[in-house]
N, C-alpha and C. Protein backbone atom coordinates (compact mmCIF):
# COMPACT_ATOMS: atom_id res chain seq x y z
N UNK A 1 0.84 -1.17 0.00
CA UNK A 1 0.00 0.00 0.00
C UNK A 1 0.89 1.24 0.00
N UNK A 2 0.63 2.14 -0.55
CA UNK A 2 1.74 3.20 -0.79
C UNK A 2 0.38 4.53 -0.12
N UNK A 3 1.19 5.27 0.73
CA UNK A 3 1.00 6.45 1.59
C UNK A 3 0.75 7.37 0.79
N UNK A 4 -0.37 7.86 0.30
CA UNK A 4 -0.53 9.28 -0.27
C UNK A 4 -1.35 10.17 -0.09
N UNK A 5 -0.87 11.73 0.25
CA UNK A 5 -1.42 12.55 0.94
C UNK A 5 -1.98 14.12 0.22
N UNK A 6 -3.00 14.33 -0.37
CA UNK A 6 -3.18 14.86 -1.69
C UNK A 6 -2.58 15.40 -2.57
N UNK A 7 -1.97 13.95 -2.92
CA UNK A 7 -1.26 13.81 -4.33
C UNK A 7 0.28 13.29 -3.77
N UNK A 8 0.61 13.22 -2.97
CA UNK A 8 2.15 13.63 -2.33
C UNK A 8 2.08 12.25 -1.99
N UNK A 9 3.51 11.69 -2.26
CA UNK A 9 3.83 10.42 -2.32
C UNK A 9 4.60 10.35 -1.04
N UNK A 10 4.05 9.88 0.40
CA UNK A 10 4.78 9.65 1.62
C UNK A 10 6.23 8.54 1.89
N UNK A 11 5.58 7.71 1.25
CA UNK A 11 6.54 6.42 1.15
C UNK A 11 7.85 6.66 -0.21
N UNK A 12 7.24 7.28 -1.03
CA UNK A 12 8.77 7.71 -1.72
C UNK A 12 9.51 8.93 -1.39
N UNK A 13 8.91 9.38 -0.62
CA UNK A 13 9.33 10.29 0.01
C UNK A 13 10.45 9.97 0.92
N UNK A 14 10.25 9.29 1.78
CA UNK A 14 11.05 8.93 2.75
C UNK A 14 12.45 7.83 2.18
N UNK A 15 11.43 7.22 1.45
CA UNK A 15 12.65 6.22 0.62
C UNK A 15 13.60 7.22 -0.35
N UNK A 16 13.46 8.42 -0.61
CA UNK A 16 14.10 9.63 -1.16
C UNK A 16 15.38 9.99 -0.28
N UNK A 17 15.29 9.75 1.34
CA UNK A 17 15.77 10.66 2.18
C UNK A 17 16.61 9.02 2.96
N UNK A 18 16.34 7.86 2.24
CA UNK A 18 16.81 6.91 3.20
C UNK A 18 18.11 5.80 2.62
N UNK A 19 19.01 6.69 2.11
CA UNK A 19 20.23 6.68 0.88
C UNK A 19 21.31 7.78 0.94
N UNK A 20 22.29 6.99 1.21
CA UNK A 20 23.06 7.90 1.79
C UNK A 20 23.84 8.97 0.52
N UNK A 21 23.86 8.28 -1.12
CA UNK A 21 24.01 9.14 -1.71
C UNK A 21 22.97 10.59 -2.50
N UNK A 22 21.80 10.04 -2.15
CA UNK A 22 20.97 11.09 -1.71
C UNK A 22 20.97 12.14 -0.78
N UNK A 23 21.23 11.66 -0.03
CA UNK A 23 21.46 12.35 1.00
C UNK A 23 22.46 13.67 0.77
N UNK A 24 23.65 13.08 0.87
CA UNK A 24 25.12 13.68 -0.09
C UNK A 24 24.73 14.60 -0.96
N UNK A 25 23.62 14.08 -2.36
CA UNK A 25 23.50 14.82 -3.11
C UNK A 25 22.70 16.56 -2.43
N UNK A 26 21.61 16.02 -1.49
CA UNK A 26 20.87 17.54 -0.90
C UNK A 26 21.79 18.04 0.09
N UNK A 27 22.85 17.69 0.91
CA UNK A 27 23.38 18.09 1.25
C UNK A 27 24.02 19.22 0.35
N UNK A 28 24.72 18.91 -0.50
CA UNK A 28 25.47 19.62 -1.80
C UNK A 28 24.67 20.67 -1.91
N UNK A 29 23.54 20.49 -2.39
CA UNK A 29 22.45 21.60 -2.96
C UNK A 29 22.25 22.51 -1.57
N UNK A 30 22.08 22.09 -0.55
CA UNK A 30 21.70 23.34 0.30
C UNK A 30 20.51 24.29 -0.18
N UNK A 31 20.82 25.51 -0.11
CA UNK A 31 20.20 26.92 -0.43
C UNK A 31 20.96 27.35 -2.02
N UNK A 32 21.67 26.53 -3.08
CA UNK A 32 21.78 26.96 -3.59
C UNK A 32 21.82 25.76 -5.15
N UNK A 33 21.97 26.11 -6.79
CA UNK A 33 21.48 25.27 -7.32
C UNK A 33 22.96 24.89 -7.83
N UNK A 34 22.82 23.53 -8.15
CA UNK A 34 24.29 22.94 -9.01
C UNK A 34 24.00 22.39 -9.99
N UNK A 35 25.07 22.03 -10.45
CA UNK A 35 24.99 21.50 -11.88
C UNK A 35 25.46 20.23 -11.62
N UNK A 36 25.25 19.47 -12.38
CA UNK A 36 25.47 17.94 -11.94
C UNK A 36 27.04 17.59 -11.99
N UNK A 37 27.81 18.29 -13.29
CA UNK A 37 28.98 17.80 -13.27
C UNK A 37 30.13 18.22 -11.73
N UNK A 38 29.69 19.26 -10.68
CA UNK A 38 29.92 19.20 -9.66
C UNK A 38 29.38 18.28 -8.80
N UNK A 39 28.18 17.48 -8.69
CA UNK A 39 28.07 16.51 -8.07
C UNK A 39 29.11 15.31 -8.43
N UNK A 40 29.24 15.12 -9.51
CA UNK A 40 30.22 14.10 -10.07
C UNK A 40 31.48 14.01 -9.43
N UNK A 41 32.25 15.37 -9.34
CA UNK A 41 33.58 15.66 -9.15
C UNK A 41 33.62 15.60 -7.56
N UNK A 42 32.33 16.12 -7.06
CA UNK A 42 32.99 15.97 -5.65
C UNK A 42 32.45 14.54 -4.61
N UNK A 43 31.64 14.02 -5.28
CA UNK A 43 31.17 12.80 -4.64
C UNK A 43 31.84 11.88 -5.28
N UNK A 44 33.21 11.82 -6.40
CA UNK A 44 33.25 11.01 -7.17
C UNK A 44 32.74 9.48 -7.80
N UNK A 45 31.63 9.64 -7.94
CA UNK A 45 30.93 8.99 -8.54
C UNK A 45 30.70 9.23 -10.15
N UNK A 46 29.58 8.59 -10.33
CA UNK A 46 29.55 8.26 -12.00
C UNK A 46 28.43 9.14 -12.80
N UNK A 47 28.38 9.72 -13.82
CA UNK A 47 27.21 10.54 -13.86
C UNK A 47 26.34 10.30 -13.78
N UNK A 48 25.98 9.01 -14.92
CA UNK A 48 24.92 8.01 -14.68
C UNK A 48 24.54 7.68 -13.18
N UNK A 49 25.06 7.32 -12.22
CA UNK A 49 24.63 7.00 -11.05
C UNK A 49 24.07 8.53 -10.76
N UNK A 50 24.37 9.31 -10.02
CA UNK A 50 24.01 10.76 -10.30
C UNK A 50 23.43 10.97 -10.37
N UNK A 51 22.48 10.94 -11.84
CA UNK A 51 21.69 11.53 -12.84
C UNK A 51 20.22 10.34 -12.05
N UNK A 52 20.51 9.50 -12.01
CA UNK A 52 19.55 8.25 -11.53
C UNK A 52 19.32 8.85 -9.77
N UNK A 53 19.69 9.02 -9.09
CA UNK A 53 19.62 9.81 -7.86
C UNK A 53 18.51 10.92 -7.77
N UNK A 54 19.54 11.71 -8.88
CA UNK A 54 18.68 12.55 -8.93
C UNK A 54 17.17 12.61 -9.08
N UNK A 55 16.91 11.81 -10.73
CA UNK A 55 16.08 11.28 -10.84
C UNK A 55 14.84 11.50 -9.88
N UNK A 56 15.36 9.94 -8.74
CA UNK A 56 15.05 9.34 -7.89
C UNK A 56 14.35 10.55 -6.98
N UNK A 57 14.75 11.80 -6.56
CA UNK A 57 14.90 12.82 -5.99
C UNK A 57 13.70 13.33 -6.40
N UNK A 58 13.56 13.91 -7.42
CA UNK A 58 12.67 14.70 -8.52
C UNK A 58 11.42 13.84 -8.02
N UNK A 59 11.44 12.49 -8.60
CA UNK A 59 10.27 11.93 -8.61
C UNK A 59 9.57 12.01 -6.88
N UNK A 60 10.83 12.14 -6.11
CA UNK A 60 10.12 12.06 -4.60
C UNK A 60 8.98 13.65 -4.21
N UNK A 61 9.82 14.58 -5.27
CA UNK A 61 9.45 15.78 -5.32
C UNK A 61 10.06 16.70 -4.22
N UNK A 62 11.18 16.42 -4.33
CA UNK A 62 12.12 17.13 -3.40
C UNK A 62 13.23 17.84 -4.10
N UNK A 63 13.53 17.84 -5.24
CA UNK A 63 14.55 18.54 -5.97
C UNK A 63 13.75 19.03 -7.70
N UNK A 64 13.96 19.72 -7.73
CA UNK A 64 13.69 20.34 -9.50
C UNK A 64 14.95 20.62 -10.20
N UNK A 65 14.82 20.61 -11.51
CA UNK A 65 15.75 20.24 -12.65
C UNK A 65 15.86 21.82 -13.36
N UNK A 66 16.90 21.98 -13.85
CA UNK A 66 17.21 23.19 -14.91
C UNK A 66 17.61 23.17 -15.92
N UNK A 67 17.38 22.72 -17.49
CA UNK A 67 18.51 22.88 -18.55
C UNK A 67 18.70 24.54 -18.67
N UNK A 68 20.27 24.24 -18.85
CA UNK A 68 20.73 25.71 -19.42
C UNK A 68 21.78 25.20 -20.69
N UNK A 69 21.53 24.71 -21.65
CA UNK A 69 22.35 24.44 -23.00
C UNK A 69 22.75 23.14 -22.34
N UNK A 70 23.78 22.36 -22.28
CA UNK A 70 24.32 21.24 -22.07
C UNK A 70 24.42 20.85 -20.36
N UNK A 71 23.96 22.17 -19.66
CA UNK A 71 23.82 21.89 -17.98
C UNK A 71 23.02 21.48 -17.74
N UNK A 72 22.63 20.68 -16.81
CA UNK A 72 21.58 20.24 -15.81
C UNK A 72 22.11 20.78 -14.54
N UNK A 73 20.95 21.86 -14.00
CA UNK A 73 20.99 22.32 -12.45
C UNK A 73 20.18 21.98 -11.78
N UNK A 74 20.37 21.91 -10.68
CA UNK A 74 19.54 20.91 -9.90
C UNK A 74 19.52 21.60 -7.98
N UNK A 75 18.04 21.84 -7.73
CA UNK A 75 18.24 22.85 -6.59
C UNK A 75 16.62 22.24 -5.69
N UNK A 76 16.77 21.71 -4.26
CA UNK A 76 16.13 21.44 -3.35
C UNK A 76 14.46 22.28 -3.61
N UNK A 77 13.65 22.07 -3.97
CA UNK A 77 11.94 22.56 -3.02
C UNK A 77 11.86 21.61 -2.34
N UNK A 78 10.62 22.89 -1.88
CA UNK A 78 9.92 21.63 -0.59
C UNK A 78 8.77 20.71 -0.81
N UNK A 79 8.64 19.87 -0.30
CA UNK A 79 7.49 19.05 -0.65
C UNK A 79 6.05 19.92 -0.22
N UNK A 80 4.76 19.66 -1.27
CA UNK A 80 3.90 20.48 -0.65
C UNK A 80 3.03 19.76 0.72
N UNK A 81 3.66 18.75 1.37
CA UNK A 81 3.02 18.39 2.22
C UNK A 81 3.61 19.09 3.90
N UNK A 82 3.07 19.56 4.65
CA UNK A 82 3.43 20.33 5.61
C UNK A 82 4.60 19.71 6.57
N UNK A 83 3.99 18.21 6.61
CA UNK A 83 5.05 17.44 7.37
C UNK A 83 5.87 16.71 7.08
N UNK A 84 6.22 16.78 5.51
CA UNK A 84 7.59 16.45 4.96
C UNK A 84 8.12 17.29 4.35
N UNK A 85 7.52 18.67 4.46
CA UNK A 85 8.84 20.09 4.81
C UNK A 85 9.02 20.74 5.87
N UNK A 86 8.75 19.25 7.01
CA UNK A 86 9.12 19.54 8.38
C UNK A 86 10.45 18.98 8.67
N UNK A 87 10.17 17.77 7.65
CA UNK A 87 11.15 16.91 7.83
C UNK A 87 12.45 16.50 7.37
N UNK A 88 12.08 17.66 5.84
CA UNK A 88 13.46 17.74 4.90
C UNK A 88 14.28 18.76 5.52
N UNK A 89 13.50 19.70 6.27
CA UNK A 89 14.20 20.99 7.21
C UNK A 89 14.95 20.69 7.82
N UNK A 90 14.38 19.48 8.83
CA UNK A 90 15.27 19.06 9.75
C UNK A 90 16.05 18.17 9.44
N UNK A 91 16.20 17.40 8.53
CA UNK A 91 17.19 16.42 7.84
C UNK A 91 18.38 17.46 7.57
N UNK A 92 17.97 18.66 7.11
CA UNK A 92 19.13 19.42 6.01
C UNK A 92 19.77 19.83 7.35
N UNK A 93 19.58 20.29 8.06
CA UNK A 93 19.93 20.92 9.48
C UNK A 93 20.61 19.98 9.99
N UNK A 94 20.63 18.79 10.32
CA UNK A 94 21.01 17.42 10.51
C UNK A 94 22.50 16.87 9.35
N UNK A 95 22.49 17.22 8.30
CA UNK A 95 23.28 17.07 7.85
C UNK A 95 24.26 18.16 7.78
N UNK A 96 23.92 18.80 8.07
CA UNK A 96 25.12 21.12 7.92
C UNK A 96 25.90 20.41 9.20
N UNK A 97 25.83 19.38 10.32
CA UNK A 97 26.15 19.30 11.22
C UNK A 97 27.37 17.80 11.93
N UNK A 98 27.02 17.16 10.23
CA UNK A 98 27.56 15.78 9.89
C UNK A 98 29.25 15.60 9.72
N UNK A 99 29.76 15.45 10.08
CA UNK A 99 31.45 15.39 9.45
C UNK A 99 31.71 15.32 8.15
N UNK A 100 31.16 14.09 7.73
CA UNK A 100 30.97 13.64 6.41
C UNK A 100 30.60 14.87 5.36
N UNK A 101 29.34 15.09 5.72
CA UNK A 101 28.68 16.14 4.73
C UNK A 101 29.44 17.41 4.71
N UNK A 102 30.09 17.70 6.17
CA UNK A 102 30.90 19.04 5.97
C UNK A 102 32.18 18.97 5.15
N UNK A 103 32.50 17.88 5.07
CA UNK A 103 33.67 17.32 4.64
C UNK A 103 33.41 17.42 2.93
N UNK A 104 32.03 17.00 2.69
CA UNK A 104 31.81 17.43 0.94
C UNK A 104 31.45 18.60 0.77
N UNK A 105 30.70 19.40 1.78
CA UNK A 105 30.65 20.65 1.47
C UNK A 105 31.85 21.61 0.97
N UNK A 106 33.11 21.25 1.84
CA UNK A 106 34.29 22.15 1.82
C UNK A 106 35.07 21.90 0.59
N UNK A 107 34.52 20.34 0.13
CA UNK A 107 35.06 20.14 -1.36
C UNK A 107 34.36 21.35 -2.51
N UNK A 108 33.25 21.26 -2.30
CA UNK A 108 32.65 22.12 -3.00
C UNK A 108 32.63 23.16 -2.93
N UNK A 109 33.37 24.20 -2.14
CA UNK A 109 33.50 25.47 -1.98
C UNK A 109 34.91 24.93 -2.56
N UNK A 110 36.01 24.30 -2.57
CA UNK A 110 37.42 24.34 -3.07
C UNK A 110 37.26 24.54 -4.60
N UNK A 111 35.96 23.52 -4.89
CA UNK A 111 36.16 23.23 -6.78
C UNK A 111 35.32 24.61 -7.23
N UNK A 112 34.42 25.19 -6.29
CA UNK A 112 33.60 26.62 -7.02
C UNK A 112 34.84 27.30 -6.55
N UNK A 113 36.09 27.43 -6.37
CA UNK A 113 36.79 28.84 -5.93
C UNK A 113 37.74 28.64 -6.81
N UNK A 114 38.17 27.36 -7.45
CA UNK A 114 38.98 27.08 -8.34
C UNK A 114 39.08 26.03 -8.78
N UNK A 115 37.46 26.46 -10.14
CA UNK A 115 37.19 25.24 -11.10
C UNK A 115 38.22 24.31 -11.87
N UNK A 116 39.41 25.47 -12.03
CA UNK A 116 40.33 25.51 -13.28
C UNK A 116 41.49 24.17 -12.79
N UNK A 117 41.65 24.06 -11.60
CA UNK A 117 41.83 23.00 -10.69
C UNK A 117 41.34 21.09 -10.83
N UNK A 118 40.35 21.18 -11.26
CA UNK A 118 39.55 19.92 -11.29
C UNK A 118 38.90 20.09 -13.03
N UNK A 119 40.27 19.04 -13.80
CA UNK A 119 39.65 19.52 -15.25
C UNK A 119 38.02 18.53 -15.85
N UNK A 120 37.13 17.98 -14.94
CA UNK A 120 35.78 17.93 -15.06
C UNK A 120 35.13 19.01 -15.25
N UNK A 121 35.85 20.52 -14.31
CA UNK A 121 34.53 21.34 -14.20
C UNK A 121 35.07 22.72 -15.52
N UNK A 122 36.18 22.13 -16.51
CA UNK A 122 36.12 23.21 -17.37
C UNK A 122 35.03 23.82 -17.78
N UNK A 123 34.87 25.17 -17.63
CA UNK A 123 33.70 25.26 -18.55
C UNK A 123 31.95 25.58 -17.69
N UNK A 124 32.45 24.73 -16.78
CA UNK A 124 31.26 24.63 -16.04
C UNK A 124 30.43 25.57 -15.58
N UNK A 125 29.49 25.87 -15.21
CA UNK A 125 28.92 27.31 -14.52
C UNK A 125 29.36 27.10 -12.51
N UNK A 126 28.83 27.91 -12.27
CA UNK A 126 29.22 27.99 -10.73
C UNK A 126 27.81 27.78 -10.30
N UNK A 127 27.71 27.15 -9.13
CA UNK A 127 26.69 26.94 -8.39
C UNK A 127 26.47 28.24 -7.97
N UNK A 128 24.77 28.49 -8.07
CA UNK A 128 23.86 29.99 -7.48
C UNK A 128 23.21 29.68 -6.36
N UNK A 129 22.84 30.39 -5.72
CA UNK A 129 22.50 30.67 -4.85
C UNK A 129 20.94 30.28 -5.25
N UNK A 130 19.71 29.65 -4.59
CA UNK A 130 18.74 29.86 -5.22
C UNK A 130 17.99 31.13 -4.76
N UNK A 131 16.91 31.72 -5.41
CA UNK A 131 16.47 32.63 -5.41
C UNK A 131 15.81 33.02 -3.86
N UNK A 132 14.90 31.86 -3.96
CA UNK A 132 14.22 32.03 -2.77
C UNK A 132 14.79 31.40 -1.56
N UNK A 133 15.45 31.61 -0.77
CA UNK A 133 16.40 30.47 0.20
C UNK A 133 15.51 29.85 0.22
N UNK A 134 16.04 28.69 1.59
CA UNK A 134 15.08 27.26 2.19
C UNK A 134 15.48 27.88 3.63
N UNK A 135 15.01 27.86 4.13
CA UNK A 135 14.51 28.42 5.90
C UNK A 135 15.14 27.16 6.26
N UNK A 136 16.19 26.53 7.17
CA UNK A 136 16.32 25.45 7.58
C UNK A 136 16.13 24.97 9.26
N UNK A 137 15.92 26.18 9.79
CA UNK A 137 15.15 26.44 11.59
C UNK A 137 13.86 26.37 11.53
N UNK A 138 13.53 25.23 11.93
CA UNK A 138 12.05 25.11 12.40
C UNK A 138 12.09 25.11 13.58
N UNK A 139 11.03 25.89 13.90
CA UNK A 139 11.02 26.66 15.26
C UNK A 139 9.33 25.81 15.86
C-alpha cells in the first residue's frame, strides 16, 4: 500500500531521504542550485549514477531540474506536504552538522573557488545561490 497525501507520495518520500548518496546529493544543494557535473567531481561517482539519484529525488518531489544548454541544475523545493517540509528541514539541518557532509561541502566550496583546478569542471557554470532560500530552523 503506498501512503498518499493529496497527491504527495509519503513512502517515496522517505525512501528519497533513506540513501546515503541522496542524501550527499541535498546536502550539496543546500540553499543553492548545481549543476550535476559538480556533483560528479565531488562525490566522485559516476554521472549516470548521479543523474539516476537525482532522478530518484525529482520523482520524490524534493529537488527540480534546470537545462541551461548542455547543464543540468539541480536545486532542493519543498514538498507540498506540511510534514515532509518539516522533515526535509530538519534532515538538512542534521546534515550542515555531519562530518561527512561538511567534509563534501568544503570540497565544493574548493572546486567553485577554483574550477580551473579539477579539469571535469572546465567550462562549467558555478553553483547559485537559489532565489528564494530554504529556511532550515524550524522553530
Amino acid at each position: 500500500m503506498v501512503l498518499k497525501t493529496s497527491g504527495f507520495n509519503i513512502e517515496l518520500f522517505f525512501q528519497a531521504l533513506g540513501d546515503n548518496t541522496r542524501l550527499r546529493l541535498l546536502n550539496l544543494m543546500g540553499e543553492r542550485e548545481i549543476c550535476v557535473c559538480y556533483f560528479v567531481e565531488i562525490l566522485g561517482q559516476g554521472q549516470p549514477k548521479i543523474s539516476r539519484h537525482l532522478a530518484y529525488l525529482r520523482r520524490a518531489g524534493i529537488v527540480e531540474a534546470r537545462r541551461d544548454g548542455k547543464w543540468m541544475h539541480y536545486r532542493i523545493v519543498m514538498p507540498p506536504n506540511i510534514g515532509a517540509t518539516q522533515v526535509l528541514r530538519q534532515t538538512l539541518a542534521w546534515l550542515k552538522e555531519d562530518r561527512a557532509m561538511q567534509a563534501d561541502r568544503a570540497r565544493l566550496s574548493k572546486a567553485c573557488c577554483s574550477p580551473a583546478k579539477f579539469s571535469a569542471l572546465q567550462g562549467a557554470p558555478l553553483p547559485v545561490p537559489v532565489d528564494c532560500p530554504i529556511v532550515i530552523g524550524v522553530k
